[in-house]
Protein backbone atom coordinates (compact mmCIF):
# COMPACT_ATOMS: atom_id res chain seq x y z
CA UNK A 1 -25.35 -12.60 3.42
CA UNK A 2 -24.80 -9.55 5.57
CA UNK A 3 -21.61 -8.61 7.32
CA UNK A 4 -21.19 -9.21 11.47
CA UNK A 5 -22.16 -6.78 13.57
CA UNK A 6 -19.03 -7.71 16.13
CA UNK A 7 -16.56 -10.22 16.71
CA UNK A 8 -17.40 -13.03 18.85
CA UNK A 9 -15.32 -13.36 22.57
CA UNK A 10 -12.40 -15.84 21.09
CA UNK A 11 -13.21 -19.80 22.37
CA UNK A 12 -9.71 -20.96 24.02
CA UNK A 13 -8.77 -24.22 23.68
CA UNK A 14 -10.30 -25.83 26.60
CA UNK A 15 -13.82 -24.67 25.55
CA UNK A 16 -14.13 -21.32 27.72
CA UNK A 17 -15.47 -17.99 26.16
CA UNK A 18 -13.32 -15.13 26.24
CA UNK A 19 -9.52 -14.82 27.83
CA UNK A 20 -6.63 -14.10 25.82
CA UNK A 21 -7.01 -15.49 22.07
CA UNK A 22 -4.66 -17.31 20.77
CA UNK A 23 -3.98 -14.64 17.88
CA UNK A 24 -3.09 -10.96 19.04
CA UNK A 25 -4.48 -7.52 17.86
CA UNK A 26 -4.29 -7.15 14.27
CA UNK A 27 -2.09 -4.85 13.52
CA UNK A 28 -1.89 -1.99 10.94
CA UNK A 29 1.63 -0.23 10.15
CA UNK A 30 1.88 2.33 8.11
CA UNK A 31 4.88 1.83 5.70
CA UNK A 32 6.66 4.81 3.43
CA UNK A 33 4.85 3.74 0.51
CA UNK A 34 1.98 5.53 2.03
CA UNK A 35 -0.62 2.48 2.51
CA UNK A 36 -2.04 -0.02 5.52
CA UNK A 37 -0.40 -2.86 6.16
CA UNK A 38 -2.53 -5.72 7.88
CA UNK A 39 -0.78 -7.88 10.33
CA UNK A 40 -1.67 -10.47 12.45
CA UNK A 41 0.77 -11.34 15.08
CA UNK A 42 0.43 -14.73 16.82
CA UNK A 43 0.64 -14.87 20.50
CA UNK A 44 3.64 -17.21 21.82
CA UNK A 45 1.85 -16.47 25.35
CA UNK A 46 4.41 -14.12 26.86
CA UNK A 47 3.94 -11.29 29.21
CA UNK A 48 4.69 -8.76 26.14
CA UNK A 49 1.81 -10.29 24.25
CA UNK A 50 -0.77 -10.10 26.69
CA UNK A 51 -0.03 -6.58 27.76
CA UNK A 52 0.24 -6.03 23.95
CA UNK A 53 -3.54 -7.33 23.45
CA UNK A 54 -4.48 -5.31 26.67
CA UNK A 55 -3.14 -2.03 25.43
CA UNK A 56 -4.62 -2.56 22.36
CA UNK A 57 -8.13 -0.48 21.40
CA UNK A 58 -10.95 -1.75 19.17
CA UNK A 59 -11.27 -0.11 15.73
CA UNK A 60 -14.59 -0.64 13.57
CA UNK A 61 -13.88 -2.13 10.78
CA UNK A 62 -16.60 -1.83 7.43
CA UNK A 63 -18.22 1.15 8.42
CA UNK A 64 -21.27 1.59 11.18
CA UNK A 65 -22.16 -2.14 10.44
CA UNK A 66 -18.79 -3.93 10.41
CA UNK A 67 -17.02 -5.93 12.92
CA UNK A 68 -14.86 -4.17 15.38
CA UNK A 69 -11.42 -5.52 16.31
CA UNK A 70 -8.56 -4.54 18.53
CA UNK A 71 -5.78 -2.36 16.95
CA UNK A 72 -2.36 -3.02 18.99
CA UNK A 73 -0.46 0.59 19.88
CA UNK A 74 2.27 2.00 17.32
CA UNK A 75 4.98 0.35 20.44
CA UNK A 76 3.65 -2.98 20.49
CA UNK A 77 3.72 -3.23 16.82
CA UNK A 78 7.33 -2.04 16.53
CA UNK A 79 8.44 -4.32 19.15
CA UNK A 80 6.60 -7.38 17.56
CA UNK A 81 7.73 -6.98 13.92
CA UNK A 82 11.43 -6.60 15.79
CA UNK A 83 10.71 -9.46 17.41
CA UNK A 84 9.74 -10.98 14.32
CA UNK A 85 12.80 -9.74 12.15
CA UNK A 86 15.46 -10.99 15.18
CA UNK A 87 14.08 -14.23 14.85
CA UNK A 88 14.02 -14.50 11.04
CA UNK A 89 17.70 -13.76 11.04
CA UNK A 90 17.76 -9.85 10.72
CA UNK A 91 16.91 -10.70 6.70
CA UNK A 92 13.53 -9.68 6.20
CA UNK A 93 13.42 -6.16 4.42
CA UNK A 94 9.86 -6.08 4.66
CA UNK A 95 10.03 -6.35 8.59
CA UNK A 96 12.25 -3.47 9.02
CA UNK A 97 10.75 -1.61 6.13
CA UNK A 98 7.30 -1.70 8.27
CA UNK A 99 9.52 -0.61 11.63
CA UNK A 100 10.64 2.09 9.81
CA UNK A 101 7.67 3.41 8.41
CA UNK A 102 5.71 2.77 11.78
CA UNK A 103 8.24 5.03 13.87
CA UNK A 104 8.41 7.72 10.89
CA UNK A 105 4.69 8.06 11.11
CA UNK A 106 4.58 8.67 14.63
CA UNK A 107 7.78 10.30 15.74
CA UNK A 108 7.45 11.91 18.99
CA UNK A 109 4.05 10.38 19.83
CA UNK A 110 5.33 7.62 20.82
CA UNK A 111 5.85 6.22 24.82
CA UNK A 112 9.77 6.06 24.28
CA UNK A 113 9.95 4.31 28.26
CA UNK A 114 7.69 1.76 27.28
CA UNK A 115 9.33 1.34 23.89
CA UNK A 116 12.38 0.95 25.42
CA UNK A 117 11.52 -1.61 28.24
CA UNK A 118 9.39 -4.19 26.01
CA UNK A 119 12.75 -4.26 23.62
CA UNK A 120 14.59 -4.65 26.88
CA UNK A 121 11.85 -7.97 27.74
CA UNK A 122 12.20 -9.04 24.37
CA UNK A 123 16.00 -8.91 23.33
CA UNK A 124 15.88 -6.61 20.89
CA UNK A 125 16.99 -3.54 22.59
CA UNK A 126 19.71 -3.01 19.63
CA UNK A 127 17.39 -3.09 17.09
CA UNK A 128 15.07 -0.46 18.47
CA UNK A 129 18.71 1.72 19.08
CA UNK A 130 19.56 1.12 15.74
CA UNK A 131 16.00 1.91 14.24
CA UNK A 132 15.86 5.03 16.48
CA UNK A 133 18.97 6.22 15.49
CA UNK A 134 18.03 5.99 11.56
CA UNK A 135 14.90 7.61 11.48
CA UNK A 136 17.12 10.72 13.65
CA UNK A 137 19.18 10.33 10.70
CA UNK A 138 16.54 10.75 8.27
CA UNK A 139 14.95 13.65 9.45
């Protein structure tokens, strides 16, 4: 059986083509232990997802035949897995490992404004201070 050419447009609920799936841009995030991490992030239908999925840019996947899929911005993914570690209690090592490694990797590249607003939107503005401040630390 041969591999997909593309993804299909997502089917929403009510039986239309297309719109904003119900899952988000998968996500890589590079973590210190110098590999890809996969993530999917599901979308709780808030403004920060959907302007997540449209900032995000499609990535071939499988070489010249594979599928192609969207690949969510180094900022969205730090502000989801934020998102994600406020809401699991601030306990999740692996959440804040994968923060950490995401903003080491791209240092000054990223779009600090934006960063800063979507952790404003999503209530994690202390998080992304205190992340910020300990990769400064480390370098």
């Amino acid at each position: 059986m041969g591999r997909p050419r593309s993804c299909r447009p997502p089917r929403m609920a009510d039986g239309r083509v297309g719109g904003v799936p119900s899952l988000s841009p998968m996500s890589p995030a590079t973590v210190d232990r110098g590999f890809n991490v996969l993530s999917i992030f599901v979308s709780r239908d808030r403004p920060f997802d959907r302007r997540a999925f449209e900032r995000s840019r499609p990535a071939s996947i499988g070489g010249d035949e594979g599928a192609t899929l969207p690949i969510s911005s180094a900022e969205d993914v730090v502000l989801a897995k934020l998102d994600r570690y406020q809401r699991g209690g601030e306990v999740s090592e692996r959440q804040w490992t994968d923060v950490m490694g995401v903003l080491r990797a791209t240092g000054s590249a990223l779009e600090l404004p934006y960063l800063h607003q979507g952790a404003v939107e999503l209530g994690v503005a202390d998080l992304l201070d205190r992340a910020l401040d300990e990769v400064e630390t480390d370098r």
